[in-house]
PDB file of N, CA and C in Angstrom:
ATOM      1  N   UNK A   1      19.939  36.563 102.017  1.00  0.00           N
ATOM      2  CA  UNK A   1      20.763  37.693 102.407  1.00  0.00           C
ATOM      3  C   UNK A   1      21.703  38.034 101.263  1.00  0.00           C
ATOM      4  N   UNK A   2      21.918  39.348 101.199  1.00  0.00           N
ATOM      5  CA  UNK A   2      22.583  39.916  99.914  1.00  0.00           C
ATOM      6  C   UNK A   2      24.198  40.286 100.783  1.00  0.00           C
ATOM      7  N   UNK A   3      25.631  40.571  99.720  1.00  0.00           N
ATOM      8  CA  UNK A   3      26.819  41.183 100.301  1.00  0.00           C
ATOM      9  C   UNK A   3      27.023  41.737  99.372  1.00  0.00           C
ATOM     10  N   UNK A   4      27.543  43.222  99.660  1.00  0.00           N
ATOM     11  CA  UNK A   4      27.506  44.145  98.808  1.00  0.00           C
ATOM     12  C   UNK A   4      28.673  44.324  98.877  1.00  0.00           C
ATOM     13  N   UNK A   5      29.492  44.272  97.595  1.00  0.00           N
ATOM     14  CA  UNK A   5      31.428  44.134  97.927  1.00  0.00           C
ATOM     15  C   UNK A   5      31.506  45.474  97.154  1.00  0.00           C
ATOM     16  N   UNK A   6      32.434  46.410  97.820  1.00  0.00           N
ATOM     17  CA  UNK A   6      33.094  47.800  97.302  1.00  0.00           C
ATOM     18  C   UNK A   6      34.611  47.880  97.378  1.00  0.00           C
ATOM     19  N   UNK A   7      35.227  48.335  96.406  1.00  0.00           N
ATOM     20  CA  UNK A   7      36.738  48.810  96.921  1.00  0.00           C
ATOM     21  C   UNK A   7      36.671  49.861  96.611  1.00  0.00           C
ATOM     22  N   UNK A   8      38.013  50.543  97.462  1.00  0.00           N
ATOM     23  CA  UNK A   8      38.690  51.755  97.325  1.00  0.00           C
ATOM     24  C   UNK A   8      40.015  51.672  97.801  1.00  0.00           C
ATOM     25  N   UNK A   9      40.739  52.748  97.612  1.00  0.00           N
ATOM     26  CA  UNK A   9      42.517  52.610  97.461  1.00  0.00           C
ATOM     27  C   UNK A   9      42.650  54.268  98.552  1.00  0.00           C
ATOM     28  N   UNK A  10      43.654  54.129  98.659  1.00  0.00           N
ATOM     29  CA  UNK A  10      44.025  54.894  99.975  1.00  0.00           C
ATOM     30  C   UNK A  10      45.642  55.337  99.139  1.00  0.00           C
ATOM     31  N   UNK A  11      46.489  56.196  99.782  1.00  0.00           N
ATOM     32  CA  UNK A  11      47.613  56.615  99.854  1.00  0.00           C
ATOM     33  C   UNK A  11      48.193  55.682 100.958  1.00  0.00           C
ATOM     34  N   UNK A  12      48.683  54.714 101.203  1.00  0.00           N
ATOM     35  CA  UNK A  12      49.342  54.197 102.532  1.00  0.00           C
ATOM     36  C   UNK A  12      49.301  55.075 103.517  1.00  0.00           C
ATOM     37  N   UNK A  13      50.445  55.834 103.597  1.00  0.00           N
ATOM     38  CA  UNK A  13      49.950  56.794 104.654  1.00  0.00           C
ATOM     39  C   UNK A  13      48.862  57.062 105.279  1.00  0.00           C
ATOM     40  N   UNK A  14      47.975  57.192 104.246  1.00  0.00           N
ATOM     41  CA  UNK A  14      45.911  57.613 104.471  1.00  0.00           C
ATOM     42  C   UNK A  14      45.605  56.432 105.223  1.00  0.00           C
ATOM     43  N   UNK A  15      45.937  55.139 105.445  1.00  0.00           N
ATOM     44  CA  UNK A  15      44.813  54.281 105.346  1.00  0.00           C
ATOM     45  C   UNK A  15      44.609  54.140 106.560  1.00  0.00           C
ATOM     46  N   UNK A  16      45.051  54.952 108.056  1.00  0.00           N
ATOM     47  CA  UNK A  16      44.519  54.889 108.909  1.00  0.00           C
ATOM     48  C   UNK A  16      43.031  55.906 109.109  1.00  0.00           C
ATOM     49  N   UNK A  17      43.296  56.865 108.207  1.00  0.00           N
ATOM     50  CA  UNK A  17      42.093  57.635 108.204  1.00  0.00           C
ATOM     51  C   UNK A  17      40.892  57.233 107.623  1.00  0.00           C
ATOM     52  N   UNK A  18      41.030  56.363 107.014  1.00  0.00           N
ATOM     53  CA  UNK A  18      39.891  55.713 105.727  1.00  0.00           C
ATOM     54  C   UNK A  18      39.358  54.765 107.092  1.00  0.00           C
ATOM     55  N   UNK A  19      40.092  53.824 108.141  1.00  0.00           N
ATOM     56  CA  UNK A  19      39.724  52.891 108.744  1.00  0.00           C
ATOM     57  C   UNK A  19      38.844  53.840 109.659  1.00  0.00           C
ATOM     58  N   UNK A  20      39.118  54.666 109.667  1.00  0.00           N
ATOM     59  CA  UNK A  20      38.536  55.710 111.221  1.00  0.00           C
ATOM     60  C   UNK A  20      37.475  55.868 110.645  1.00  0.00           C
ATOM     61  N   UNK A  21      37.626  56.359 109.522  1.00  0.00           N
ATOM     62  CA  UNK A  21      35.873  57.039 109.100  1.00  0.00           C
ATOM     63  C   UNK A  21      35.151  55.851 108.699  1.00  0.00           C
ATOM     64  N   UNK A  22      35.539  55.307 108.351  1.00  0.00           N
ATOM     65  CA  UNK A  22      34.696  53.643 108.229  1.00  0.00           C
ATOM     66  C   UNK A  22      33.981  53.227 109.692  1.00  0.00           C
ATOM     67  N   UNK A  23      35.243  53.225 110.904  1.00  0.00           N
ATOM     68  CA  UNK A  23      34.337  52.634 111.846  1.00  0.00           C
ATOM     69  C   UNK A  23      33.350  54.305 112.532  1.00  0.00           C
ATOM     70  N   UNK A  24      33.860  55.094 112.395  1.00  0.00           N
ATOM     71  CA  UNK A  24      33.261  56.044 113.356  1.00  0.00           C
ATOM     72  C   UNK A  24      32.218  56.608 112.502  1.00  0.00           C
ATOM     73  N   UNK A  25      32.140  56.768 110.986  1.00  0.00           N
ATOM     74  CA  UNK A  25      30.650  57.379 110.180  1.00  0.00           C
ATOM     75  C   UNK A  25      29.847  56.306 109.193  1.00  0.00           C
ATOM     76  N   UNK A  26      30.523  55.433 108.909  1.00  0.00           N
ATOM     77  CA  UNK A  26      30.022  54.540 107.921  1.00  0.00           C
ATOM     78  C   UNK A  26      29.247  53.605 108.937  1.00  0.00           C
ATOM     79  N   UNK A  27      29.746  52.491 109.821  1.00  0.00           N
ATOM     80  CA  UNK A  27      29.502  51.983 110.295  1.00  0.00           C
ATOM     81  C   UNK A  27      27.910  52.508 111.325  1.00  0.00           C
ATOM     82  N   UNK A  28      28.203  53.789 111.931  1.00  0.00           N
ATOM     83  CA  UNK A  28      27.401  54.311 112.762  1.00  0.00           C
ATOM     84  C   UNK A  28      26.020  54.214 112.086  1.00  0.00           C
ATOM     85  N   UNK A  29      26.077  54.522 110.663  1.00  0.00           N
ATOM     86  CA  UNK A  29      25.132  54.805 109.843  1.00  0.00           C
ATOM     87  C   UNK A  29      24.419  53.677 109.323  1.00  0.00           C
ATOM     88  N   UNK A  30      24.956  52.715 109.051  1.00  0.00           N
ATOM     89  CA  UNK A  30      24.368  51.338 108.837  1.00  0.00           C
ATOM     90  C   UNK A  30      23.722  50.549 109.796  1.00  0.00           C
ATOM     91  N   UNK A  31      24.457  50.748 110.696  1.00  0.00           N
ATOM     92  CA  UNK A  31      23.347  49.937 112.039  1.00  0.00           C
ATOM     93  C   UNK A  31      22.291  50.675 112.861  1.00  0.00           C
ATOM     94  N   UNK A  32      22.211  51.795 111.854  1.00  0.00           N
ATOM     95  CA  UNK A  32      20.786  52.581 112.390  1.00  0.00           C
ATOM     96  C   UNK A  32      19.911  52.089 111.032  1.00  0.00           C
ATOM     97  N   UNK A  33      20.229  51.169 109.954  1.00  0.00           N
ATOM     98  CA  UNK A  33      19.433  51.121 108.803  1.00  0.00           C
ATOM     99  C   UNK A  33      18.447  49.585 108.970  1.00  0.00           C
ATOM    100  N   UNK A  34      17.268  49.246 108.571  1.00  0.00           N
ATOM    101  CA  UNK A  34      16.072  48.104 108.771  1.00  0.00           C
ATOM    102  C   UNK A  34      16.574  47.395 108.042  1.00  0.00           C
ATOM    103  N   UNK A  35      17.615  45.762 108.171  1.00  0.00           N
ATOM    104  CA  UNK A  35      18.195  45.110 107.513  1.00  0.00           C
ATOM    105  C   UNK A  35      19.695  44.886 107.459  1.00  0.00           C
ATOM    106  N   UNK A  36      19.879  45.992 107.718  1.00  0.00           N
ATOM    107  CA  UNK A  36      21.606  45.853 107.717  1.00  0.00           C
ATOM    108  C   UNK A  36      21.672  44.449 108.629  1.00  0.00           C
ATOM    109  N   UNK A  37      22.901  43.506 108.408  1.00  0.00           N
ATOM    110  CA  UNK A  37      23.104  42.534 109.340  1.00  0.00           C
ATOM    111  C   UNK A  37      24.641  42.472 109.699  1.00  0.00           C
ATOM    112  N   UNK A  38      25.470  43.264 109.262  1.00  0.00           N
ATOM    113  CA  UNK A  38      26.867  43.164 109.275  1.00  0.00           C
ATOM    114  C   UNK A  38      27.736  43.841 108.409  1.00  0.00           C
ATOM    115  N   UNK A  39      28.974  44.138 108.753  1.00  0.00           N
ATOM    116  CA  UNK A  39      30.259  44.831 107.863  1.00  0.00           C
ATOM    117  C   UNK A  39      31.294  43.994 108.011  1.00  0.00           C
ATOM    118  N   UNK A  40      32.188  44.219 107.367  1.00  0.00           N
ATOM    119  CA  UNK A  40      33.739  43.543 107.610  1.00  0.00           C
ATOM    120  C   UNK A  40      34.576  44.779 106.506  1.00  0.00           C
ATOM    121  N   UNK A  41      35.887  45.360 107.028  1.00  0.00           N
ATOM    122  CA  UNK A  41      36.670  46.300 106.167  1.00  0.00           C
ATOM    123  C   UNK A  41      37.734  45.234 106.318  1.00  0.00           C
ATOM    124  N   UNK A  42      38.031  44.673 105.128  1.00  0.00           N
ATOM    125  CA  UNK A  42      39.717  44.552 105.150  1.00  0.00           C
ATOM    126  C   UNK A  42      40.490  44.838 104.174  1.00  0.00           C
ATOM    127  N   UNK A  43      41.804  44.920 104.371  1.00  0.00           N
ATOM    128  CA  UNK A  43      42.358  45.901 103.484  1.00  0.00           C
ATOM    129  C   UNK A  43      43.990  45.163 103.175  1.00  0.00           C
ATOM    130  N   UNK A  44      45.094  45.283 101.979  1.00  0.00           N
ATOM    131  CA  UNK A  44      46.152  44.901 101.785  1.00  0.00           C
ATOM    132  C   UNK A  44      46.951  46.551 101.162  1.00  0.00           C
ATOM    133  N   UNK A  45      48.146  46.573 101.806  1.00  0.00           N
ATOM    134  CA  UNK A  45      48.956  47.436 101.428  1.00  0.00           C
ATOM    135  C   UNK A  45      49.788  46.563  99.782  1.00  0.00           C
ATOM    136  N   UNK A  46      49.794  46.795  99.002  1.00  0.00           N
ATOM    137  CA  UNK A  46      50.344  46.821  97.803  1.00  0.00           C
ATOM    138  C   UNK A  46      51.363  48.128  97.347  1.00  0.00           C
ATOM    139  N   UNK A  47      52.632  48.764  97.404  1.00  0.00           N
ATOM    140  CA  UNK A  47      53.446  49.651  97.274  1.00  0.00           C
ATOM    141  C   UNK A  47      53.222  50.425  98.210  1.00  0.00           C
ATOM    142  N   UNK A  48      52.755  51.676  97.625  1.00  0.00           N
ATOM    143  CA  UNK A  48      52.441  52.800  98.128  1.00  0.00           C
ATOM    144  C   UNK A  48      50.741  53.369  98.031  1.00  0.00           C
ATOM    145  N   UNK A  49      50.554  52.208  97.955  1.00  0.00           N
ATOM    146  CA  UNK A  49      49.025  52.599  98.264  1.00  0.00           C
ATOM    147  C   UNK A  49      48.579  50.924  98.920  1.00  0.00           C
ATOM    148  N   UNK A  50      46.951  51.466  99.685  1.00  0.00           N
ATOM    149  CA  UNK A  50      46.258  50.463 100.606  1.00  0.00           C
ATOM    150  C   UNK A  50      44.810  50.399  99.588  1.00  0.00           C
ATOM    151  N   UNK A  51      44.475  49.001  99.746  1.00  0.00           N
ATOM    152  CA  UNK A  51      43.351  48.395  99.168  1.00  0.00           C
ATOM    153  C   UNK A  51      42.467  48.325 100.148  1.00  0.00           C
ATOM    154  N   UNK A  52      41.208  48.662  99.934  1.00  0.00           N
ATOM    155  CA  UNK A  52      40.084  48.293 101.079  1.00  0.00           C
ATOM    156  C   UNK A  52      39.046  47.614 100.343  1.00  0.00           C
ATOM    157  N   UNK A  53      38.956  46.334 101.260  1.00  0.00           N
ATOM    158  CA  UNK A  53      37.373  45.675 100.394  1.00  0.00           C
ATOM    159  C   UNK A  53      36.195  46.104 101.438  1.00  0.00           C
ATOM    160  N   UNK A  54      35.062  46.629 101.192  1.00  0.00           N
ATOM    161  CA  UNK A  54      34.390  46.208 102.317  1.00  0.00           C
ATOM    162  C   UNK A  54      33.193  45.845 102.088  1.00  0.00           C
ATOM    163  N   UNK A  55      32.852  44.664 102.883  1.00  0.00           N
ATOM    164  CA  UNK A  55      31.527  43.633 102.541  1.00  0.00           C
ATOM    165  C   UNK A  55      30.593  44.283 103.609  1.00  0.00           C
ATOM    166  N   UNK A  56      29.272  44.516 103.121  1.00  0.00           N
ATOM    167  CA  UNK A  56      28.203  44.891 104.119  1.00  0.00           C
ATOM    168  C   UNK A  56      27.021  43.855 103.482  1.00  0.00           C
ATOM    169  N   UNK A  57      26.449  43.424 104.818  1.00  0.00           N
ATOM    170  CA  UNK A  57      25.151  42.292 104.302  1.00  0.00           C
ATOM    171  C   UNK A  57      24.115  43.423 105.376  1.00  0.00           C
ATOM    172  N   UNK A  58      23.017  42.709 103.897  1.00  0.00           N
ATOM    173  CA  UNK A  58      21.656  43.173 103.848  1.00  0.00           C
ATOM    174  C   UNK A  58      20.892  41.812 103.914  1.00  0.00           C
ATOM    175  N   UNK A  59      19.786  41.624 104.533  1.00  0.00           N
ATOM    176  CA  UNK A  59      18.946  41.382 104.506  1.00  0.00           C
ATOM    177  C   UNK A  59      17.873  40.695 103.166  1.00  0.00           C
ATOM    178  N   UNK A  60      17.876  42.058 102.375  1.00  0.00           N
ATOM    179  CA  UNK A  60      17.150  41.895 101.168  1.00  0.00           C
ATOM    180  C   UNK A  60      17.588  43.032 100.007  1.00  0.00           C
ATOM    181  N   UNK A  61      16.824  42.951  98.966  1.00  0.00           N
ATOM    182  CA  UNK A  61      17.683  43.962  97.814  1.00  0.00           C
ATOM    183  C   UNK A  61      16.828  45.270  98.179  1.00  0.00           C
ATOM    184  N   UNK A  62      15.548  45.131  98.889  1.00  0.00           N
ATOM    185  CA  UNK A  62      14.813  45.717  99.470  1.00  0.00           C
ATOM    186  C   UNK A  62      15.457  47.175 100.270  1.00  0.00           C
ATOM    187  N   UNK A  63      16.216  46.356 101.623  1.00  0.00           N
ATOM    188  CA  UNK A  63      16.772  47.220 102.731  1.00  0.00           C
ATOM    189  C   UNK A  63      18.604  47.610 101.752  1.00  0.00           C
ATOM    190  N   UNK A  64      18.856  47.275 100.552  1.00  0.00           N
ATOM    191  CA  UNK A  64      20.010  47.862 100.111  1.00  0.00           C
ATOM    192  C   UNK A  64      19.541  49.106  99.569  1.00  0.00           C
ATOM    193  N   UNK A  65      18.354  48.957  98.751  1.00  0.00           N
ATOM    194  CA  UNK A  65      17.781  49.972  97.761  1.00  0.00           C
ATOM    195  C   UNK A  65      17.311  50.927  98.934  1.00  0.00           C
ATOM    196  N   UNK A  66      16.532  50.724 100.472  1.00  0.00           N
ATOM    197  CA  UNK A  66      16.808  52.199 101.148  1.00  0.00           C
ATOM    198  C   UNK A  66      18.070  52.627 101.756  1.00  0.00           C
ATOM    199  N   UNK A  67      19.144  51.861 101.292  1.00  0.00           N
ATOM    200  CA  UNK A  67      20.707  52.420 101.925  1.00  0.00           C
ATOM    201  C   UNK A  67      20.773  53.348 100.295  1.00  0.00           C
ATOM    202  N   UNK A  68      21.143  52.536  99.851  1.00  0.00           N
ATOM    203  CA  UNK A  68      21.614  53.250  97.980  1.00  0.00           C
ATOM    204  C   UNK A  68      20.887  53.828  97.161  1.00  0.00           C
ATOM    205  N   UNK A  69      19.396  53.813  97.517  1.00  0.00           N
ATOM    206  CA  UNK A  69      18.663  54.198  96.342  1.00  0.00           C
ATOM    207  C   UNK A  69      18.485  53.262  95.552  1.00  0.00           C
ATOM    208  N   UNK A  70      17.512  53.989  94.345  1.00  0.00           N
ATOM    209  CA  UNK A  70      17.315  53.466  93.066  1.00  0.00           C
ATOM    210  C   UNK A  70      18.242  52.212  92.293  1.00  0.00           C
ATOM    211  N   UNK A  71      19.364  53.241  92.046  1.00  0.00           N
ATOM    212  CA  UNK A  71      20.359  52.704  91.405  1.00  0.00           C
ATOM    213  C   UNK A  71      21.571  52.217  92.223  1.00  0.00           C
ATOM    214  N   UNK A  72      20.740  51.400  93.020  1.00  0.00           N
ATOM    215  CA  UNK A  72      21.573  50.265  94.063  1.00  0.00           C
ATOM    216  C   UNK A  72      22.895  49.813  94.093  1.00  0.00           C
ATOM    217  N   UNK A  73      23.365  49.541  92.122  1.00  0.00           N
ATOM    218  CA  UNK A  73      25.096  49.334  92.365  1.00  0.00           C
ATOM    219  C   UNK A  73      25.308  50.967  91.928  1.00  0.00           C
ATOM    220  N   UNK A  74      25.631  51.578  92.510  1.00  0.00           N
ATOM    221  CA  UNK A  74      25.970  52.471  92.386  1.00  0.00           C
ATOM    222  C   UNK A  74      26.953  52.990  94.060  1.00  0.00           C
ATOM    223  N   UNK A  75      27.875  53.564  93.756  1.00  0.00           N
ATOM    224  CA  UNK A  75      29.026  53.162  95.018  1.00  0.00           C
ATOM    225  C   UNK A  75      28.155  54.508  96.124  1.00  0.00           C
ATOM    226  N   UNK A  76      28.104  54.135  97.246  1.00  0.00           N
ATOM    227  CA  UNK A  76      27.677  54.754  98.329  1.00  0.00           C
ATOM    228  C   UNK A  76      29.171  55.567  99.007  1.00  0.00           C
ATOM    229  N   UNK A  77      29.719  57.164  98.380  1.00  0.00           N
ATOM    230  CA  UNK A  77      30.940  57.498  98.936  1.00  0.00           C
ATOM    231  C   UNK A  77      30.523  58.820  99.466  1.00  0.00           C
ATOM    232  N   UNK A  78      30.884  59.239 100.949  1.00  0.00           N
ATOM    233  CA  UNK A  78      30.952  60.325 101.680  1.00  0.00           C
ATOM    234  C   UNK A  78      31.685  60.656 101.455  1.00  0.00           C
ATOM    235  N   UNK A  79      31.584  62.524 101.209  1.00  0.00           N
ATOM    236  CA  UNK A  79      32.754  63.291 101.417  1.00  0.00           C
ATOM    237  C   UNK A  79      33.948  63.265 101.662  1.00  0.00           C
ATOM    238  N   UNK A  80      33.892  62.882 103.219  1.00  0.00           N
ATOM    239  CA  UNK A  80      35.352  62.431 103.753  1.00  0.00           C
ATOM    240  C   UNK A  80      36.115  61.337 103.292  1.00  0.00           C
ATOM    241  N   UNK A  81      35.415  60.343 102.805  1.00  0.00           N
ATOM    242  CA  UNK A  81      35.821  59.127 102.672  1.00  0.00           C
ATOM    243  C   UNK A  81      36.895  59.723 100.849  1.00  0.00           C
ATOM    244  N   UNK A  82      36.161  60.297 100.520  1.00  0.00           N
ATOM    245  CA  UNK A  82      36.455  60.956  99.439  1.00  0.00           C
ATOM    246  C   UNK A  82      38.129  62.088  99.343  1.00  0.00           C
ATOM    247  N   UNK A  83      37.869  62.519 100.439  1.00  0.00           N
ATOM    248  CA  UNK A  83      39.365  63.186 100.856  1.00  0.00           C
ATOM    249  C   UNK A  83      40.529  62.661 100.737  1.00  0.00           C
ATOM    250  N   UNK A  84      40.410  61.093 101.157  1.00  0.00           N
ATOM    251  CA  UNK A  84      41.331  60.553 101.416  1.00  0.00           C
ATOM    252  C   UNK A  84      41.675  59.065 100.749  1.00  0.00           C
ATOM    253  N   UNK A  85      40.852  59.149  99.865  1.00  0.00           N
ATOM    254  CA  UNK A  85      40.407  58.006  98.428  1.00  0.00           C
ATOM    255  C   UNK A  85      41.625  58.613  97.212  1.00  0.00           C
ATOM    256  N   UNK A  86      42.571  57.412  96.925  1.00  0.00           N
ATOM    257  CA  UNK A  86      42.858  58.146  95.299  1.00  0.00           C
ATOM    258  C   UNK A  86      42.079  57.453  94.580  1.00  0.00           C
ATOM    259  N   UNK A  87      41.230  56.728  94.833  1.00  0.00           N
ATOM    260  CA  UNK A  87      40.164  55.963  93.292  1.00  0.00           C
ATOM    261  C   UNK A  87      39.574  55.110  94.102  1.00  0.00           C
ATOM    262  N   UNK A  88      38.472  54.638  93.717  1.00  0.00           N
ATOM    263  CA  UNK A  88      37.563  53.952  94.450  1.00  0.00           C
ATOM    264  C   UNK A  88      36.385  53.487  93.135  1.00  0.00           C
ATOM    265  N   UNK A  89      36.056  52.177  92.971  1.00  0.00           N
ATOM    266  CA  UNK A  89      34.886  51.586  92.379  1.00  0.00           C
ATOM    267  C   UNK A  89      33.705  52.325  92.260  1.00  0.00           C
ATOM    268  N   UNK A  90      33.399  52.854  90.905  1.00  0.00           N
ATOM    269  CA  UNK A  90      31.958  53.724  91.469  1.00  0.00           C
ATOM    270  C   UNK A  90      30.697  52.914  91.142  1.00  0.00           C
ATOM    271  N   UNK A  91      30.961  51.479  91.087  1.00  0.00           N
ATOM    272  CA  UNK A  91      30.117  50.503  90.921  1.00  0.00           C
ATOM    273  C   UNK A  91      30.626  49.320  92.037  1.00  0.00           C
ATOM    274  N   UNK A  92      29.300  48.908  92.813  1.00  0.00           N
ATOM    275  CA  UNK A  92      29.214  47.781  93.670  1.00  0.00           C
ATOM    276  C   UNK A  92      28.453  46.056  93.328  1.00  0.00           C
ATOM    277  N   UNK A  93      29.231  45.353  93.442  1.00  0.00           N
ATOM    278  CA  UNK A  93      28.586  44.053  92.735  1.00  0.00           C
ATOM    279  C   UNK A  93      28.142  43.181  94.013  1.00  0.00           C
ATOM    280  N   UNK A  94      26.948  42.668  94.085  1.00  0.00           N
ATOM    281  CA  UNK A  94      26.093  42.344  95.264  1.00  0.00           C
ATOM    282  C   UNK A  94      25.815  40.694  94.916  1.00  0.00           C
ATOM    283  N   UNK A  95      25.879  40.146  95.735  1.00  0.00           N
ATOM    284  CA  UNK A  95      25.898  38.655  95.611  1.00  0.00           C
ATOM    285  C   UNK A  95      25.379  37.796  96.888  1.00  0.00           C
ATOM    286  N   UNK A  96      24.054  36.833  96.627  1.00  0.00           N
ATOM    287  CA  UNK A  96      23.507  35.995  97.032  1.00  0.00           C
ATOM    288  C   UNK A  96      24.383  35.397  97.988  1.00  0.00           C
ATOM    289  N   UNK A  97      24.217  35.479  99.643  1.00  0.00           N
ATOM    290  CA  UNK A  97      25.091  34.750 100.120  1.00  0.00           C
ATOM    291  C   UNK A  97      24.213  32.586 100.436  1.00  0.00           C
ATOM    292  N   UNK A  98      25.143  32.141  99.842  1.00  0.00           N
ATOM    293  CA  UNK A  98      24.310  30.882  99.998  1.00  0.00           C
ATOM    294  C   UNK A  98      25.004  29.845 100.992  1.00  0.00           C
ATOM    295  N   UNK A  99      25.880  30.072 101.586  1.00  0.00           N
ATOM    296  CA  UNK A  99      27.335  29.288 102.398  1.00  0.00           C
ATOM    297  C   UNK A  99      27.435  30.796 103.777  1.00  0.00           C
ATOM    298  N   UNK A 100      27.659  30.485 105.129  1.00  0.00           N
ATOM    299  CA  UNK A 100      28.167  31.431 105.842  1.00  0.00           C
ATOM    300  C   UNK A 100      28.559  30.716 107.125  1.00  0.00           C
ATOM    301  N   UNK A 101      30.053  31.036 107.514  1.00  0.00           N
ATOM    302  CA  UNK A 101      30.410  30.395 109.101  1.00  0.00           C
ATOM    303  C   UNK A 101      31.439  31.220 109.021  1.00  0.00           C
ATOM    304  N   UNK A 102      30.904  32.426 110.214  1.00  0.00           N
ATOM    305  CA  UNK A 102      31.767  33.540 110.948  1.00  0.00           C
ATOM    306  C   UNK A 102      32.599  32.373 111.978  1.00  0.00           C
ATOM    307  N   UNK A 103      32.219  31.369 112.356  1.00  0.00           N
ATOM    308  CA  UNK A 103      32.478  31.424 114.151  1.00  0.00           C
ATOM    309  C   UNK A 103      34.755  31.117 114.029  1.00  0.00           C
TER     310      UNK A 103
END
């Protein structure tokens, strides 16, 4: 199983809107995808702006490359998500999970 780690930065203020569209369009969209196995958004306020990490596991590099395409690290950003982004990673670094205990 692969985790595909992304950040992006928010305006404080923003970062309830970034969480919304995360769970209500991002999320919606991934668990309709062959492989997806999970998300996690978490995020730290630092000044005046909010940090978001968010980890999504795949399956294989297989079921990432039909989320992302081709050029797989390449950052997956919607519109909206974009509205309310002051900067965001336009590269994603994906890593072998070899250790895992949610409980």
């Amino acid at each position: 199983m692969l985790a595909r780690m992304w950040r992006g930065w928010t305006r404080a203020a923003d970062a309830g809107k970034y969480e919304q569209h995360y769970r209500d369009d991002v999320l919606a969209h991934l668990t309709e995808l062959p492989g997806f196995r999970g998300a996690r958004l978490v995020r730290r306020t630092v000044g005046a702006e909010t940090e978001f990490l968010s980890l999504t596991v795949f399956e294989s590099l297989d079921d990432v490359r039909a989320f992302a395409g081709d050029d797989y690290e390449r950052a997956v950003v919607a519109e909206p998500a974009r509205r309310v982004l002051v900067r965001y990673d336009d590269r994603v670094a994906h890593y072998t999970i070899t250790v895992e205990n949610w409980s």
